[in-house]
N, C-alpha and C. Protein backbone atom coordinates (compact mmCIF):
# COMPACT_ATOMS: atom_id res chain seq x y z
N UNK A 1 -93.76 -29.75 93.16
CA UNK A 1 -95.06 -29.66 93.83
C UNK A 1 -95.42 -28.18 93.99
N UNK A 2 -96.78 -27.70 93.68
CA UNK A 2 -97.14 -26.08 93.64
C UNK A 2 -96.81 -25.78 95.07
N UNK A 3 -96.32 -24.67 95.42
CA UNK A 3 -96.72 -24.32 97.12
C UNK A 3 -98.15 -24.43 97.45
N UNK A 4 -99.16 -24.34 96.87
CA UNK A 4 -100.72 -24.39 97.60
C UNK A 4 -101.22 -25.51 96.83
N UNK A 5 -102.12 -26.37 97.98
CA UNK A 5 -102.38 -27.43 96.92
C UNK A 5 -104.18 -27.37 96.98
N UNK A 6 -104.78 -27.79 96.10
CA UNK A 6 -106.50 -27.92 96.65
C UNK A 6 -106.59 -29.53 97.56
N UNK A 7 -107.41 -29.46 98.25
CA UNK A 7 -107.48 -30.49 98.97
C UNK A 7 -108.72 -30.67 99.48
N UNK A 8 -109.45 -31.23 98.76
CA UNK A 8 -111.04 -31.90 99.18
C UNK A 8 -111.23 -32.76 100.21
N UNK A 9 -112.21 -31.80 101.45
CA UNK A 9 -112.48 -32.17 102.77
C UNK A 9 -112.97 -33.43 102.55
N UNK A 10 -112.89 -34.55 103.72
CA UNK A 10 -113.28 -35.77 103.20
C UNK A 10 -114.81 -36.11 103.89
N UNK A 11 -115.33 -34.97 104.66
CA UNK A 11 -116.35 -35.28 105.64
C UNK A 11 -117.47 -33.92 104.43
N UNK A 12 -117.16 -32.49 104.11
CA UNK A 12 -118.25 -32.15 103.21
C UNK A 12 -118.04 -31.62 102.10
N UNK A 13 -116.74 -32.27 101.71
CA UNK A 13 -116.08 -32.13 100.29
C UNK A 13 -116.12 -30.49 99.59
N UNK A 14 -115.97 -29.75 100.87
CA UNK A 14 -115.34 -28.52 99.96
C UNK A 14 -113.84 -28.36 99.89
N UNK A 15 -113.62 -27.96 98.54
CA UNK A 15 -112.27 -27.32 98.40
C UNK A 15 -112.08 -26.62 99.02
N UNK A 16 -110.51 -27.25 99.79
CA UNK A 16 -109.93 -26.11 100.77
C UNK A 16 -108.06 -26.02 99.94
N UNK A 17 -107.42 -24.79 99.87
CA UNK A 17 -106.11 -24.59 99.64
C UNK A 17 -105.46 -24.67 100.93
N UNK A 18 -104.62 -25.64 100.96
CA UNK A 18 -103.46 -25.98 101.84
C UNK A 18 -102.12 -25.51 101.23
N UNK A 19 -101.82 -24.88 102.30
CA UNK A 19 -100.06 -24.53 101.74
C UNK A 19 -99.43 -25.87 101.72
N UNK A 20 -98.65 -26.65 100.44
CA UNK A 20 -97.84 -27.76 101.00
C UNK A 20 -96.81 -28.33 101.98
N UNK A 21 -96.35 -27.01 102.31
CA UNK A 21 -95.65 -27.59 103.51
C UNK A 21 -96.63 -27.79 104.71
N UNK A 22 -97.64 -27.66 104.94
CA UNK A 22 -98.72 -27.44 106.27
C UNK A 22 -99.21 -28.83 105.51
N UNK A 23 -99.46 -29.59 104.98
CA UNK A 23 -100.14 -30.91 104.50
C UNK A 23 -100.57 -31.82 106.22
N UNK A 24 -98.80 -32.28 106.63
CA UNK A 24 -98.59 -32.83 107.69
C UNK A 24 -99.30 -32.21 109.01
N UNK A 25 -99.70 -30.98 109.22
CA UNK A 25 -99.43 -30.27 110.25
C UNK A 25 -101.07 -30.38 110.79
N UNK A 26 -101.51 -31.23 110.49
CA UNK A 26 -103.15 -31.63 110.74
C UNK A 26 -103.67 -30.57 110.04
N UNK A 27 -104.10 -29.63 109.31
CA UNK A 27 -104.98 -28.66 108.46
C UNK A 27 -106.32 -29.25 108.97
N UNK A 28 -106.98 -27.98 108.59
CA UNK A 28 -109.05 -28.40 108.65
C UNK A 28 -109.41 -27.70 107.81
N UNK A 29 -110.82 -28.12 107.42
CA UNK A 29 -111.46 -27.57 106.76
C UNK A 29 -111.58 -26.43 106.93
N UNK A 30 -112.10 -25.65 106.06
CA UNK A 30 -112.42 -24.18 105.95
C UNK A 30 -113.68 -23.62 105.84
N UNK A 31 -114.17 -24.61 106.13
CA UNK A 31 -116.14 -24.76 106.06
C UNK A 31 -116.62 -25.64 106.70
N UNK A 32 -116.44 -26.92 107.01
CA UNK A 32 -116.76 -27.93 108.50
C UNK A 32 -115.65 -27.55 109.37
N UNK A 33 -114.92 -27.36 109.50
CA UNK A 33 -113.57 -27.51 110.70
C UNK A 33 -113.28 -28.58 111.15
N UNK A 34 -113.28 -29.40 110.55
CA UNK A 34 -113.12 -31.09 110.45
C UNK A 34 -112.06 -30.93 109.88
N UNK A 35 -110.62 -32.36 110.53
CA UNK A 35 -109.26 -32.49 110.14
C UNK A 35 -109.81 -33.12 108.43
N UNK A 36 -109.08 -32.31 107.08
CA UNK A 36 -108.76 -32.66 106.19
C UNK A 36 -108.37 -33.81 106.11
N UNK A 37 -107.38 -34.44 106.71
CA UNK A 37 -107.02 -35.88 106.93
C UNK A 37 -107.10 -36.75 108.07
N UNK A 38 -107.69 -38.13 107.86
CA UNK A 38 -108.28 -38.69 108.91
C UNK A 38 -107.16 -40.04 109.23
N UNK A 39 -106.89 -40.46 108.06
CA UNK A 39 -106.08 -42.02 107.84
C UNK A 39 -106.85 -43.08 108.05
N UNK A 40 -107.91 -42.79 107.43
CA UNK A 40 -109.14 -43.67 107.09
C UNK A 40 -109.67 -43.71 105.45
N UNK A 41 -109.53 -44.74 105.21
CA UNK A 41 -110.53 -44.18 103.40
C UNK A 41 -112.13 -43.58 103.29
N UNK A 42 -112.12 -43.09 102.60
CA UNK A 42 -113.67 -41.84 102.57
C UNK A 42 -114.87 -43.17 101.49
N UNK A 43 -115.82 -43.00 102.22
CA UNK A 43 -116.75 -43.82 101.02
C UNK A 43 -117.04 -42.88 100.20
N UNK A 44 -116.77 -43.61 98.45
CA UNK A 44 -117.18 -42.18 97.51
C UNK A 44 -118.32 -43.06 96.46
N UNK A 45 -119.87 -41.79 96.54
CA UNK A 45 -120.44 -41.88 95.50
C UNK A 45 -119.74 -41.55 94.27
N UNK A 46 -120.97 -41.71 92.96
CA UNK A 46 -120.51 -41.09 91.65
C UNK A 46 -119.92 -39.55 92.68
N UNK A 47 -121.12 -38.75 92.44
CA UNK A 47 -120.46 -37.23 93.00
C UNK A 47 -119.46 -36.93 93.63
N UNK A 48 -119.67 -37.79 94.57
CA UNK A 48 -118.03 -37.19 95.74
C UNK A 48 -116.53 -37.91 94.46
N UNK A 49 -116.89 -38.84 94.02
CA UNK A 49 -115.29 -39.42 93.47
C UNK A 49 -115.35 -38.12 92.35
N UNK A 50 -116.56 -37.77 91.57
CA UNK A 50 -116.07 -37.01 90.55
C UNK A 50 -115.07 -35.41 91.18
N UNK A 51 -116.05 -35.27 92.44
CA UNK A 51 -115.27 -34.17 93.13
C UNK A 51 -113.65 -34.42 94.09
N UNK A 52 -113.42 -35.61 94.37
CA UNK A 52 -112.08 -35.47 95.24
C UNK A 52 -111.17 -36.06 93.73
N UNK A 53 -111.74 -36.68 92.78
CA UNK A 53 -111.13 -36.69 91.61
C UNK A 53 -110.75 -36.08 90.52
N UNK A 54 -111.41 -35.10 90.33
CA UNK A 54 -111.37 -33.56 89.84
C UNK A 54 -110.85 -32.52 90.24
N UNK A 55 -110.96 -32.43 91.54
CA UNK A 55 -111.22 -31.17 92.00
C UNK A 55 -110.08 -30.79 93.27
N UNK A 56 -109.67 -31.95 93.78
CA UNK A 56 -108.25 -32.18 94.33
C UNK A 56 -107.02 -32.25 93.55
N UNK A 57 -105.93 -31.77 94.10
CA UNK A 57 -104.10 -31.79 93.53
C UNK A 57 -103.94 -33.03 94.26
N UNK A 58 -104.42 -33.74 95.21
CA UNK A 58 -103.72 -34.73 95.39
C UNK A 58 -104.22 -36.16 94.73
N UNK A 59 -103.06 -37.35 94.69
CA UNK A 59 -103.74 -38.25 93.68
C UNK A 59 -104.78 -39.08 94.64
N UNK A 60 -105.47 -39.50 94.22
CA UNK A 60 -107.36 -40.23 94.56
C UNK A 60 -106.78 -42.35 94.31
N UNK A 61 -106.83 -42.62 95.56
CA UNK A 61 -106.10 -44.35 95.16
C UNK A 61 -107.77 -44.99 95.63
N UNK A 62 -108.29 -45.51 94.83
CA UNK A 62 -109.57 -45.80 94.80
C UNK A 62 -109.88 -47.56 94.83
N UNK A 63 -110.47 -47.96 95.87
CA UNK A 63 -110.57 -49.24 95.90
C UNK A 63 -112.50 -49.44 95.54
N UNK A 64 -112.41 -50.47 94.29
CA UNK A 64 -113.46 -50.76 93.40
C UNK A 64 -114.05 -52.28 94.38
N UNK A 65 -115.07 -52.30 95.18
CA UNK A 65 -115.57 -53.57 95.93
C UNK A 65 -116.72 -54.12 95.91
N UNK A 66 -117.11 -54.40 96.53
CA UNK A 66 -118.53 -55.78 96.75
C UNK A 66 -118.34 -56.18 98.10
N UNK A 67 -119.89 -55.88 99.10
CA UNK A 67 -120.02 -56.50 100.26
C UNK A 67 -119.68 -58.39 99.61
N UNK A 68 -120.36 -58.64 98.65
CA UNK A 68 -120.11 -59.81 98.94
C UNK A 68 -119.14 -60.75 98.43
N UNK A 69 -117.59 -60.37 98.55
CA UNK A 69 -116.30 -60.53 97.48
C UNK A 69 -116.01 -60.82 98.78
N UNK A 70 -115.66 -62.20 98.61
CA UNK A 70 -114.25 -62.13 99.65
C UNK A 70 -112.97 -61.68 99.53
N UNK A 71 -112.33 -61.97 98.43
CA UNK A 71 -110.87 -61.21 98.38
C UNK A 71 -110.92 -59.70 98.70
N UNK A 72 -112.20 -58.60 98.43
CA UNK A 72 -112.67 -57.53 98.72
C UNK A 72 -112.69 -57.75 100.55
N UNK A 73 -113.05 -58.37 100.96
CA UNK A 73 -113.11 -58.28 102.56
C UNK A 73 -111.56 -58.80 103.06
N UNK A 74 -110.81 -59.19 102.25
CA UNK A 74 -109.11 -60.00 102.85
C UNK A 74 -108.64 -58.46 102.64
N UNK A 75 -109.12 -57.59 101.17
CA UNK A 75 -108.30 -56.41 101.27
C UNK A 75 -108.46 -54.66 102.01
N UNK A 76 -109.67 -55.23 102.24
CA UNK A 76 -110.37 -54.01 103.39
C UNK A 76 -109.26 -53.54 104.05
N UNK A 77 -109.18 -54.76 105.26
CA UNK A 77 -107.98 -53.77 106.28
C UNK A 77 -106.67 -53.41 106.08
N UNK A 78 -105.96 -54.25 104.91
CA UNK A 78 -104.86 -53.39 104.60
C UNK A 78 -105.27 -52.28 103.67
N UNK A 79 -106.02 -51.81 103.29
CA UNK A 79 -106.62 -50.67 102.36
C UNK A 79 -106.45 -49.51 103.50
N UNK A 80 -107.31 -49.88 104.54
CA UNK A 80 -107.41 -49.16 105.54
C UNK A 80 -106.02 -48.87 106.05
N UNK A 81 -105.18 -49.69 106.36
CA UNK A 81 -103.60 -49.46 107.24
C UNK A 81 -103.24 -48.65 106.05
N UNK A 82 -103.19 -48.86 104.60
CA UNK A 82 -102.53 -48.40 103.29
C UNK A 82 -102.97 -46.56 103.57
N UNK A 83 -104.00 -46.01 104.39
CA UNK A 83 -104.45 -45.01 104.34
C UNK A 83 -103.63 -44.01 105.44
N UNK A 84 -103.65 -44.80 106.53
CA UNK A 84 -102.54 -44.79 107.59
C UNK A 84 -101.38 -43.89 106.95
N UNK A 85 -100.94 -44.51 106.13
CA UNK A 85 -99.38 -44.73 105.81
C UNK A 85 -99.44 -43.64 104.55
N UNK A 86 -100.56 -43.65 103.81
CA UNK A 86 -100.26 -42.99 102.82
C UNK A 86 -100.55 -41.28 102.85
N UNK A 87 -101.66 -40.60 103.69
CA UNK A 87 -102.10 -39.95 103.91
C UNK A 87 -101.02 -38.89 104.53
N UNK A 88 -100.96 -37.74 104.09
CA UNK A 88 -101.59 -36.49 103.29
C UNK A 88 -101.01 -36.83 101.98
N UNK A 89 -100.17 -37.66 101.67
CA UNK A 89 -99.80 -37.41 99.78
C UNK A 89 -100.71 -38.20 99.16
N UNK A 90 -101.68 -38.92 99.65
CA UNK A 90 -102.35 -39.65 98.47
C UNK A 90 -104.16 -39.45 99.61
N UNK A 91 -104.95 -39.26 98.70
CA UNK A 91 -106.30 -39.59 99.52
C UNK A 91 -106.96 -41.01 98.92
N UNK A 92 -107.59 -42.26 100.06
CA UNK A 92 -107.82 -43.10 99.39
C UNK A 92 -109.49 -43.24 100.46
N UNK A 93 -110.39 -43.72 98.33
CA UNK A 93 -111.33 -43.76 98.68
C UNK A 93 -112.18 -45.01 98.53
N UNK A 94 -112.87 -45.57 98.87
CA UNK A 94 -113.64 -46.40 98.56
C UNK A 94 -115.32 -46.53 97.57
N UNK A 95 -115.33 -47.22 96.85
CA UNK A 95 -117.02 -47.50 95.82
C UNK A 95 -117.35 -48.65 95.75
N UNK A 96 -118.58 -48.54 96.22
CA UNK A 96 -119.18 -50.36 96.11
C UNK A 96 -120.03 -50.28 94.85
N UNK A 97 -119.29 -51.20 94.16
CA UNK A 97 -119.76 -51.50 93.27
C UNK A 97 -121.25 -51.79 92.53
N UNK A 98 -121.70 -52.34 93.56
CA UNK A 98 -123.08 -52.91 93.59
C UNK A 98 -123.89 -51.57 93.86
N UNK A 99 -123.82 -50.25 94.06
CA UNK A 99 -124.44 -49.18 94.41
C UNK A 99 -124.19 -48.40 93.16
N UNK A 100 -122.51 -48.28 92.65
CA UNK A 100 -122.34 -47.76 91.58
C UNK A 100 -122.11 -48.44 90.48
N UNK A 101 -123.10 -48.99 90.04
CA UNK A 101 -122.50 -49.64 88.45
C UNK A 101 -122.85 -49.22 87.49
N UNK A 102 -123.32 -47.64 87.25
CA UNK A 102 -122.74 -46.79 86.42
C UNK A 102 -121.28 -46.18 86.18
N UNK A 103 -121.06 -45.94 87.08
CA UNK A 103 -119.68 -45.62 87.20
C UNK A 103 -118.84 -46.86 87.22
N UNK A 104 -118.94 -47.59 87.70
CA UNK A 104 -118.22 -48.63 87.70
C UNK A 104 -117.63 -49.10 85.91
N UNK A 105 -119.21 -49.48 85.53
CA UNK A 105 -118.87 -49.71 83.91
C UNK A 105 -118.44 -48.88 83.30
N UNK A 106 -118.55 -47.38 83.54
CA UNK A 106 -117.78 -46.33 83.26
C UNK A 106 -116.26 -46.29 83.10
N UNK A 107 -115.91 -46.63 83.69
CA UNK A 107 -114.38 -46.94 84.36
C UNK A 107 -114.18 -48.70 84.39
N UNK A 108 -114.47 -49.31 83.32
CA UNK A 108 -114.61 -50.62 83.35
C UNK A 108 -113.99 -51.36 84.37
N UNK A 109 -114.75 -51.61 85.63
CA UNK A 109 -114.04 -52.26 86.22
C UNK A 109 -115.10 -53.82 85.96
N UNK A 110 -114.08 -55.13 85.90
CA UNK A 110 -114.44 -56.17 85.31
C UNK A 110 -114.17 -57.24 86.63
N UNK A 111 -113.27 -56.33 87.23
CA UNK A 111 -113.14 -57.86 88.66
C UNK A 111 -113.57 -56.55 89.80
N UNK A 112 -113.12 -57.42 91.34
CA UNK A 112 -112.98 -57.00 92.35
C UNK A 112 -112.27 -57.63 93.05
N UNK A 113 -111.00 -57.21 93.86
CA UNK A 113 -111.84 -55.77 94.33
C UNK A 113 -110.41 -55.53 92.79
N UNK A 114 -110.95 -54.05 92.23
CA UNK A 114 -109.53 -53.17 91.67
C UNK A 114 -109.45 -52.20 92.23
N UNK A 115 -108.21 -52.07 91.85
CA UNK A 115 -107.35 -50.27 92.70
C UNK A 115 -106.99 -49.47 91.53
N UNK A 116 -107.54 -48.38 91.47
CA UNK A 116 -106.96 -47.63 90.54
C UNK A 116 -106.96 -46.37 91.07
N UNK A 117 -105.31 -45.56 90.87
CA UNK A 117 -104.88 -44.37 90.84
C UNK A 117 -105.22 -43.31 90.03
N UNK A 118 -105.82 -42.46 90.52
CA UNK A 118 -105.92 -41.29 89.51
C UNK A 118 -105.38 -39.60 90.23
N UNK A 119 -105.22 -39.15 89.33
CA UNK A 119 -104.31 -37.76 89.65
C UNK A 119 -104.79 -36.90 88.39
N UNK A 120 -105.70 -35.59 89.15
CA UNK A 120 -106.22 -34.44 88.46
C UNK A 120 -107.58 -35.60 87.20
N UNK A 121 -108.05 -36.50 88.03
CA UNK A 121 -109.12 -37.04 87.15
C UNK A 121 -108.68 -38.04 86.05
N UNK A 122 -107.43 -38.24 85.68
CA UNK A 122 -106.78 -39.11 84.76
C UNK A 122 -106.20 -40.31 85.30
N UNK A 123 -106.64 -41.33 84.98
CA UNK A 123 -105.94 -42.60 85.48
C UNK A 123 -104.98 -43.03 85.41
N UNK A 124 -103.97 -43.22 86.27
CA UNK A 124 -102.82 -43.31 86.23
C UNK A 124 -101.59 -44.85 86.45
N UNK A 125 -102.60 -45.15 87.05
CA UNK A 125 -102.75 -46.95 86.87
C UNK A 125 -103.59 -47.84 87.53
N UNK A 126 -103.67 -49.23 87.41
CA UNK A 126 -104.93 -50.16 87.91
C UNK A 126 -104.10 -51.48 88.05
N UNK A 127 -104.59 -52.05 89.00
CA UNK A 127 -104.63 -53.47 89.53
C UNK A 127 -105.44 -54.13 90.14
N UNK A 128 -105.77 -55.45 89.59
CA UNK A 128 -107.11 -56.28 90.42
C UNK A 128 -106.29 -57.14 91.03
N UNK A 129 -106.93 -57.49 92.43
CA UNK A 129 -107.15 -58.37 93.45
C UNK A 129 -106.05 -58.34 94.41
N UNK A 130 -106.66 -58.85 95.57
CA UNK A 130 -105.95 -58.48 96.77
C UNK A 130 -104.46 -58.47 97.16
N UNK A 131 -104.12 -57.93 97.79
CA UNK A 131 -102.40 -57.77 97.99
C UNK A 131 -101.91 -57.72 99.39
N UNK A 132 -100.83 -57.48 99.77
CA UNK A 132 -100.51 -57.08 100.51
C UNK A 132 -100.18 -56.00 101.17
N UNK A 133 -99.62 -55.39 102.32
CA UNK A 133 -99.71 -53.97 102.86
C UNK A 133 -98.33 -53.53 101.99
N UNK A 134 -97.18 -53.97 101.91
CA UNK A 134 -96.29 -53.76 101.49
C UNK A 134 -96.53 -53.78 99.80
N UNK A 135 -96.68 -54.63 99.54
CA UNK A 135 -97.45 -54.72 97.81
C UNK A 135 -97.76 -53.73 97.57
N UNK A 136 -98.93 -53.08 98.10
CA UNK A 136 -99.66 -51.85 97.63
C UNK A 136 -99.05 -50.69 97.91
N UNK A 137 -98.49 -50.49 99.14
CA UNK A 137 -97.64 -49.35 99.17
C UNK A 137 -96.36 -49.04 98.35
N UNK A 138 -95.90 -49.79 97.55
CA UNK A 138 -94.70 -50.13 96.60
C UNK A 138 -95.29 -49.89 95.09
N UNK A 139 -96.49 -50.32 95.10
CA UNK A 139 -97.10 -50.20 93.77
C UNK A 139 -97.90 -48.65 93.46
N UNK A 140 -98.19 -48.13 94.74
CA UNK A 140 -98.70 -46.73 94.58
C UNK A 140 -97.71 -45.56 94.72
N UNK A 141 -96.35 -45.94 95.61
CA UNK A 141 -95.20 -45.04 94.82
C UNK A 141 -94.40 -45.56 93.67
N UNK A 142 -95.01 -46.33 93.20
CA UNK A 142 -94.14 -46.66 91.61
C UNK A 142 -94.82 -45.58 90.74
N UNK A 143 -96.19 -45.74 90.93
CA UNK A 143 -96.90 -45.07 90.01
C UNK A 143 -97.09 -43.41 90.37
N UNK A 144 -97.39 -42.84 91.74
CA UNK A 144 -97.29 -41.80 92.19
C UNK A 144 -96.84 -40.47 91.16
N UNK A 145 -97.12 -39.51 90.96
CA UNK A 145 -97.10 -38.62 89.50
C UNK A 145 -95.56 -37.43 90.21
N UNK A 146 -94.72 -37.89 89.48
CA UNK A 146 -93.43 -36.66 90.17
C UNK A 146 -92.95 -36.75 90.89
């Protein structure tokens, strides 16, 4: 892991460098002064995913949804606890589908809800439909990069 990592604020998405050992240590922004990490997932347009997906060292665990999916509403709150738990090594964001389906078809997503990992903008793996808290946390350090 580099000693400094970039780390895209989740409230006005500027790049801020965090030393990695300070990850844990609550950090803020460097331009809002808002905690870098909340343990909440961030709603991401096209723009913001291209930027915390680009433009961040840490990997981006992205949940693909629909207000009107139910298995999408069974996996909401463990998405949410999954953020809890995963946060500062992974940032996880959310896209509704129905707002982005450019991007969406971009990134073919064909069901809902899917999860897909990406690290430095490259996809790193994908899975559709709902899981469990333990499930997902097992399946995102399988895949996790290093």
């Amino acid at each position: 892991m580099p000693s400094t990592l970039h780390v895209v604020c989740p409230h006005c998405d500027a790049v801020n460098r965090v030393p990695a050992e300070r990850l844990a240590a609550g950090p803020k922004c460097g331009k809002c002064h808002r905690p870098l990490f909340t343990g909440t997932p961030i709603e991401l347009d096209a723009a913001r995913f291209e930027t915390h997906a680009h433009r961040s060292d840490l990997p981006l665990l992205v949940d693909f949804w629909a207000a009107w999916c139910g298995p999408c509403k069974m996996m909401a709150p463990v998405f949410a606890q999954a953020a809890g738990r995963l946060e500062p090594r992974v940032r996880l964001g959310k896209i509704d589908t129905d707002r982005e389906r450019a991007l969406s078809a971009q990134l073919g997503i064909r069901s809902i809800p899917t999860l897909i990992l990406f690290h430095h903008g490259q996809e790193l793996a994908r899975t559709a439909g709902a899981t469990h808290l333990d499930g997902l946390l097992g399946w995102v350090q399988a895949h996790l990069p290093g």
